[in-house]
C-alpha atoms as a PDB file:
ATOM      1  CA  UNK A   1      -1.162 -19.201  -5.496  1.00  0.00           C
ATOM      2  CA  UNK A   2      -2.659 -20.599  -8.615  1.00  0.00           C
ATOM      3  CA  UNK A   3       0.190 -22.063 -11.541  1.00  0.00           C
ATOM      4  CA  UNK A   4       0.803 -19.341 -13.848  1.00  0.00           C
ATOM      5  CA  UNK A   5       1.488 -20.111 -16.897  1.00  0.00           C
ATOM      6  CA  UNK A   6       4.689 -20.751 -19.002  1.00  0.00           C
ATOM      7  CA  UNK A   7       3.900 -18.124 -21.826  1.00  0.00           C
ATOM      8  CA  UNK A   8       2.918 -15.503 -18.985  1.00  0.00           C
ATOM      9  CA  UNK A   9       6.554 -16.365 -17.299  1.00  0.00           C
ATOM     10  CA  UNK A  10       8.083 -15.452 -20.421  1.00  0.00           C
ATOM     11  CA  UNK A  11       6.449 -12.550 -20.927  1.00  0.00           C
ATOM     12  CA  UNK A  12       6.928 -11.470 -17.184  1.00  0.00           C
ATOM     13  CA  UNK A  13      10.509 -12.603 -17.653  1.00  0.00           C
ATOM     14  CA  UNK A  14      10.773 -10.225 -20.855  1.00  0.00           C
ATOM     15  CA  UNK A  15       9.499  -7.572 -19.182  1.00  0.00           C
ATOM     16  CA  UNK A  16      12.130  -7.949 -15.820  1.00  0.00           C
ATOM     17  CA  UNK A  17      14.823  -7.763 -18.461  1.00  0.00           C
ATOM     18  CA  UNK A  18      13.623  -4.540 -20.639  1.00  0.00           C
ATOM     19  CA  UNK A  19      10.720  -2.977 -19.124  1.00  0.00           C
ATOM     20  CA  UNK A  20      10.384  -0.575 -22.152  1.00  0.00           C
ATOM     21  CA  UNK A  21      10.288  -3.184 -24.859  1.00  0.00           C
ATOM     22  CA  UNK A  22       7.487  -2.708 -27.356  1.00  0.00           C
ATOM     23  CA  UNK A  23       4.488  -5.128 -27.863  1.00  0.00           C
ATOM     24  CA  UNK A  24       6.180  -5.814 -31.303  1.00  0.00           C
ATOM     25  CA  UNK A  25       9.010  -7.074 -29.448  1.00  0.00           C
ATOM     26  CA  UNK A  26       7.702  -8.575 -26.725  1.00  0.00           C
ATOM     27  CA  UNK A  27       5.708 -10.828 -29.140  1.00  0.00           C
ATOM     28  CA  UNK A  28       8.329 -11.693 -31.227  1.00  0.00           C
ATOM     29  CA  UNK A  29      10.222 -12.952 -28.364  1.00  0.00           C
ATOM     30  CA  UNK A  30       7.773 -14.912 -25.862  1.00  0.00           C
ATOM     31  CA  UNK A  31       5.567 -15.807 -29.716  1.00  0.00           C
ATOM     32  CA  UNK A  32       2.454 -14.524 -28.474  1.00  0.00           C
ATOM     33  CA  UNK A  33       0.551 -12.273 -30.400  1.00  0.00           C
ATOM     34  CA  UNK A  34       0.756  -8.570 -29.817  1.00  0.00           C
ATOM     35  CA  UNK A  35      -3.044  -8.072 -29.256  1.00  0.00           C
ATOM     36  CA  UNK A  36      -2.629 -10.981 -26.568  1.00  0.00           C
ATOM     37  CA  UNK A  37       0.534  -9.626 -25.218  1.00  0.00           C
ATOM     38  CA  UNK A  38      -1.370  -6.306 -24.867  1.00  0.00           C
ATOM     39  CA  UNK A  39      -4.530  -7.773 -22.939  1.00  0.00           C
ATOM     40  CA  UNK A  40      -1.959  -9.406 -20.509  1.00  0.00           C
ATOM     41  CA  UNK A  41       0.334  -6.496 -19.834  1.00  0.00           C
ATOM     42  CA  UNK A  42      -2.916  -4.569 -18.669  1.00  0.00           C
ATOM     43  CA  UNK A  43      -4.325  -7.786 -16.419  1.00  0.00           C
ATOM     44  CA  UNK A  44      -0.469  -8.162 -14.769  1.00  0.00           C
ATOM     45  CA  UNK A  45      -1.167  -4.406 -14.053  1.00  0.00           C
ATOM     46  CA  UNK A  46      -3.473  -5.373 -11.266  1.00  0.00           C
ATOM     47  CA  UNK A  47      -2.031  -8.733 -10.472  1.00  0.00           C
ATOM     48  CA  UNK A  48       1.597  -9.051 -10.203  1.00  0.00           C
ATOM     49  CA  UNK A  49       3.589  -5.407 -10.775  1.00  0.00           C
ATOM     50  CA  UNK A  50       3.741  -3.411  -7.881  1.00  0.00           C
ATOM     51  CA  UNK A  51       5.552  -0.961  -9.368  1.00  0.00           C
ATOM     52  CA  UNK A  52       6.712   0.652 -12.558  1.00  0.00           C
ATOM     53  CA  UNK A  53      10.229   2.419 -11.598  1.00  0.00           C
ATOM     54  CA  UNK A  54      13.556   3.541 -12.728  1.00  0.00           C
ATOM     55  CA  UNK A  55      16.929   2.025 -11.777  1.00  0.00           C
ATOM     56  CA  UNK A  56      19.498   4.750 -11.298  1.00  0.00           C
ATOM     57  CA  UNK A  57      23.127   5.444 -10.707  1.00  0.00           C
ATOM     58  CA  UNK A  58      22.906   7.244  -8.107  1.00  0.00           C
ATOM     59  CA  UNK A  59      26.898   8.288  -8.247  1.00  0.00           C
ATOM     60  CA  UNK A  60      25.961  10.353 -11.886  1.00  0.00           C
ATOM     61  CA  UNK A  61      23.573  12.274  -9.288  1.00  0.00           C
ATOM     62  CA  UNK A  62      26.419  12.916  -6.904  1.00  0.00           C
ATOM     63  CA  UNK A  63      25.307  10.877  -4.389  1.00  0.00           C
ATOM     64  CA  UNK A  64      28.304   8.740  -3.257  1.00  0.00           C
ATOM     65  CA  UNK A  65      27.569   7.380   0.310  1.00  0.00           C
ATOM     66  CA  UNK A  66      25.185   4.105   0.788  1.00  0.00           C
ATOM     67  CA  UNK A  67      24.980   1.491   3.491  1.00  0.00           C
ATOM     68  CA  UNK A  68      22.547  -0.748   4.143  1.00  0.00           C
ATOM     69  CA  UNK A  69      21.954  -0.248   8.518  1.00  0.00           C
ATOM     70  CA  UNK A  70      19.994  -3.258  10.105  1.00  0.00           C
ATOM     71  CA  UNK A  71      18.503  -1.754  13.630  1.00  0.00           C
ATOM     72  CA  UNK A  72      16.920  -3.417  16.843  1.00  0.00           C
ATOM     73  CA  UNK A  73      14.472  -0.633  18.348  1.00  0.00           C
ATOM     74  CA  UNK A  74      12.891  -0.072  21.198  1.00  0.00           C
ATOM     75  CA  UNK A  75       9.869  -2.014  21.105  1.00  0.00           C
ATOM     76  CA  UNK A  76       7.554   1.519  22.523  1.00  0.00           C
ATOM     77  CA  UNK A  77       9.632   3.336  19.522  1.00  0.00           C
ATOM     78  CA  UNK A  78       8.632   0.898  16.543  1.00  0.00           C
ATOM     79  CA  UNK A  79       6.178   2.739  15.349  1.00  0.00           C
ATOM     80  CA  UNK A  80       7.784   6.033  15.475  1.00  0.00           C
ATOM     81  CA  UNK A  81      10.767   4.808  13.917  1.00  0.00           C
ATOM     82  CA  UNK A  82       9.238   3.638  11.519  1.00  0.00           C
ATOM     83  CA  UNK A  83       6.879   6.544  10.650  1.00  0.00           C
ATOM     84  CA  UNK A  84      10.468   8.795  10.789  1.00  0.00           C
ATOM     85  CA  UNK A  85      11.975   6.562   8.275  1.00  0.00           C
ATOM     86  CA  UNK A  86       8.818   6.045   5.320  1.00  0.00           C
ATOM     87  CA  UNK A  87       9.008   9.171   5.455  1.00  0.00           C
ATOM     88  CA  UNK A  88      12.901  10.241   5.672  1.00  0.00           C
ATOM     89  CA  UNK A  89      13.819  11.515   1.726  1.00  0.00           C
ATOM     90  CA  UNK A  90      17.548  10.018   1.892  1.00  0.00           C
ATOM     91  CA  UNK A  91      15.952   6.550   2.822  1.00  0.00           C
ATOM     92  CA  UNK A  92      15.758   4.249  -0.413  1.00  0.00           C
ATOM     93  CA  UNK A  93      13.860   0.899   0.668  1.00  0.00           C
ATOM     94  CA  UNK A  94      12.746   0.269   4.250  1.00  0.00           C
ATOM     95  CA  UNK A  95      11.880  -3.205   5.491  1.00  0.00           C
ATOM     96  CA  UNK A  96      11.062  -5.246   8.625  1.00  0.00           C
ATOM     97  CA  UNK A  97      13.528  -7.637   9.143  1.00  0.00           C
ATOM     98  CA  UNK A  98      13.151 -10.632  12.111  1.00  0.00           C
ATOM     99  CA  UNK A  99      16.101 -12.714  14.260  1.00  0.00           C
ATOM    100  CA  UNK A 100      16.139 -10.188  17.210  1.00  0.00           C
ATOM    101  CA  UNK A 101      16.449  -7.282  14.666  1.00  0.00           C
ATOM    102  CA  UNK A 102      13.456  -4.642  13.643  1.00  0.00           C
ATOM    103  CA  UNK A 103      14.415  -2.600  10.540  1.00  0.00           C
ATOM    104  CA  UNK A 104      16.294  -3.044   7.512  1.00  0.00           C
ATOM    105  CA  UNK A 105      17.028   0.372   5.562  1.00  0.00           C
ATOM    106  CA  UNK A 106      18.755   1.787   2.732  1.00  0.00           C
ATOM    107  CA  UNK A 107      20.144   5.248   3.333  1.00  0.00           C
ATOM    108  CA  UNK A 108      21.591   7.431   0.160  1.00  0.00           C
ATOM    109  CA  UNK A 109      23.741  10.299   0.514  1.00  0.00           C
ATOM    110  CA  UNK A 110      25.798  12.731  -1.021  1.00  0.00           C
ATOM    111  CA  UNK A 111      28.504  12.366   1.383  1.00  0.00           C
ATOM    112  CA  UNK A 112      29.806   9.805   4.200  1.00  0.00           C
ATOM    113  CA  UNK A 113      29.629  12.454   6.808  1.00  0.00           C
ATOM    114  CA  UNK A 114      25.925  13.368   5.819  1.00  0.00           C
ATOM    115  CA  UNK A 115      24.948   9.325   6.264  1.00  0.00           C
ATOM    116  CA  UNK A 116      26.834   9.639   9.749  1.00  0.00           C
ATOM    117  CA  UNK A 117      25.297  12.452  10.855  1.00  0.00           C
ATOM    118  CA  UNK A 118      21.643  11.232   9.988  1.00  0.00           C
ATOM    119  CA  UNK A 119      22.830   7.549  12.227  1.00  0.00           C
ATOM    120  CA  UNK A 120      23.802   9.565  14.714  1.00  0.00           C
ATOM    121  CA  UNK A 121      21.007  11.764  14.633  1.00  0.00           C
ATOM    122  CA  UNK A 122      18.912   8.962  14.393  1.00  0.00           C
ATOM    123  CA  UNK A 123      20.630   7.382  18.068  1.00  0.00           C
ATOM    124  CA  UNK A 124      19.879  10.224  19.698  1.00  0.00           C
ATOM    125  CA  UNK A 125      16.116  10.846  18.764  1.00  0.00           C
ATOM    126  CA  UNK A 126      14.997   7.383  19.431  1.00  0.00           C
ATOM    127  CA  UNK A 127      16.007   4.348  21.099  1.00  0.00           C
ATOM    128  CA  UNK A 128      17.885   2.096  18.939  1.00  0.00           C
ATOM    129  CA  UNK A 129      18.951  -0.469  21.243  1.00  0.00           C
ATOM    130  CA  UNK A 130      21.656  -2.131  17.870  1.00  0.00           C
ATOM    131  CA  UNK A 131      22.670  -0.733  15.022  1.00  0.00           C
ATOM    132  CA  UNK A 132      24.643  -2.592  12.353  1.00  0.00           C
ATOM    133  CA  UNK A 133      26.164  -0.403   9.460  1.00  0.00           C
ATOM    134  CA  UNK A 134      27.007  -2.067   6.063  1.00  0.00           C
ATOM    135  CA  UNK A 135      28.682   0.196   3.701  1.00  0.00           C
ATOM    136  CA  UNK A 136      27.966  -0.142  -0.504  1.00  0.00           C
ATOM    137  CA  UNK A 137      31.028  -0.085  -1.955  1.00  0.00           C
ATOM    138  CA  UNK A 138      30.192  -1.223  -5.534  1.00  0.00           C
ATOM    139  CA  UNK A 139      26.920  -2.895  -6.664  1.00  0.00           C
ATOM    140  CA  UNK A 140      27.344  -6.532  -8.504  1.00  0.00           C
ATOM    141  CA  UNK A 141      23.719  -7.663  -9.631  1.00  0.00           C
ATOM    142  CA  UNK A 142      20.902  -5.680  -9.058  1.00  0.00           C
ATOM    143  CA  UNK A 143      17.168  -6.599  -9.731  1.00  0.00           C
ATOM    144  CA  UNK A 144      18.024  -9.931 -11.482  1.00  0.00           C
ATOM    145  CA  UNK A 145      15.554 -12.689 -10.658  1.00  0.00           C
ATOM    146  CA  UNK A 146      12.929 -13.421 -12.922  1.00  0.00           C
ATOM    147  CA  UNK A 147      14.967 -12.051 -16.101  1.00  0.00           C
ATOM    148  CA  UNK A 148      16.309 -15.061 -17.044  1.00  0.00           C
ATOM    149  CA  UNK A 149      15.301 -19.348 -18.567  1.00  0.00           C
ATOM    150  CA  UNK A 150      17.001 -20.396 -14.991  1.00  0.00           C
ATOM    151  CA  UNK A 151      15.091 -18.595 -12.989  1.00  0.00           C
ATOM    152  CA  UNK A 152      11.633 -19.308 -14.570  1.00  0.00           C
ATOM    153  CA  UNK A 153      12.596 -23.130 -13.992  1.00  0.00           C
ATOM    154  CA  UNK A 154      12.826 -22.156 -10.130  1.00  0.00           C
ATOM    155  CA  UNK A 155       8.689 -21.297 -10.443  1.00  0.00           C
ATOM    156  CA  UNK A 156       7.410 -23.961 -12.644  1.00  0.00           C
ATOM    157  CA  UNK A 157       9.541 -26.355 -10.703  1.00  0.00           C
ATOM    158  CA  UNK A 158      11.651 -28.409 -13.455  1.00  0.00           C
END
């Protein structure tokens, strides 16, 4: 990876914290003019976001049941576990996880029983050889690195 530099951490930093700030703003706080701040927000398009979203509370949409479920499958089942759950709508972020385990996934649902059901729906269509079941009970930081001075030390190393 090639250094980035200090006025582009600020301005990715910026952007972590308030995603819809203007250019006005954005200048004014990382001092780089808005014409430059506009030319870099289009190059970062291609090069570092992945991903223009929305953070929601998912409670104000009735959904009140989340657990994060770490799972060791069947090595001949991988792929069709995996497959099942990219495309599953009540999963929220999938990932592949190592130490003896397989799959890390976010499930969302309206109810407890509904996020039982799909687990134990989910035992008895495929293999799952562990399952571990973390329940959310209340979130404390959420999407936090890069937003702050601190953090932006961490990458330039100082």
């Amino acid at each position: 990876m090639r250094q980035i530099k200090q006025s582009d951490l600020a301005l990715i930093c910026n952007l972590r914290k308030d995603a819809r700030a203007t250019l006005t703003e954005l200048s004014r706080k990382t001092r780089i003019p808005i014409s430059t701040v506009f030319d870099k927000l289009r190059n970062y398009e291609t090069r570092y976001i992945l991903k223009h979203t929305a953070l929601l509370d998912f409670n104000k949409f009735g959904f009140f049941a989340r657990a994060n479920v770490i799972l060791k499958v069947s090595k001949k089942q991988t792929e069709k576990v995996r497959g099942f759950l990219t495309t599953h709508p009540n999963v929220n972020c999938l990932y592949k996880i190592n130490n003896g385990f397989d799959f890390q996934v976010e499930l969302i649902f309206k109810h407890l029983q509904e996020l039982e059901s799909f687990l134990d729906n989910l035992c008895e269509r495929f293999i799952i050889k562990q399952k571990m079941v973390y329940y959310l009970l209340d979130e404390i930081k959420r999407e936090s690195f890069m937003t702050n001075l601190e953090s932006l030390q961490l990458i330039i190393g100082r």
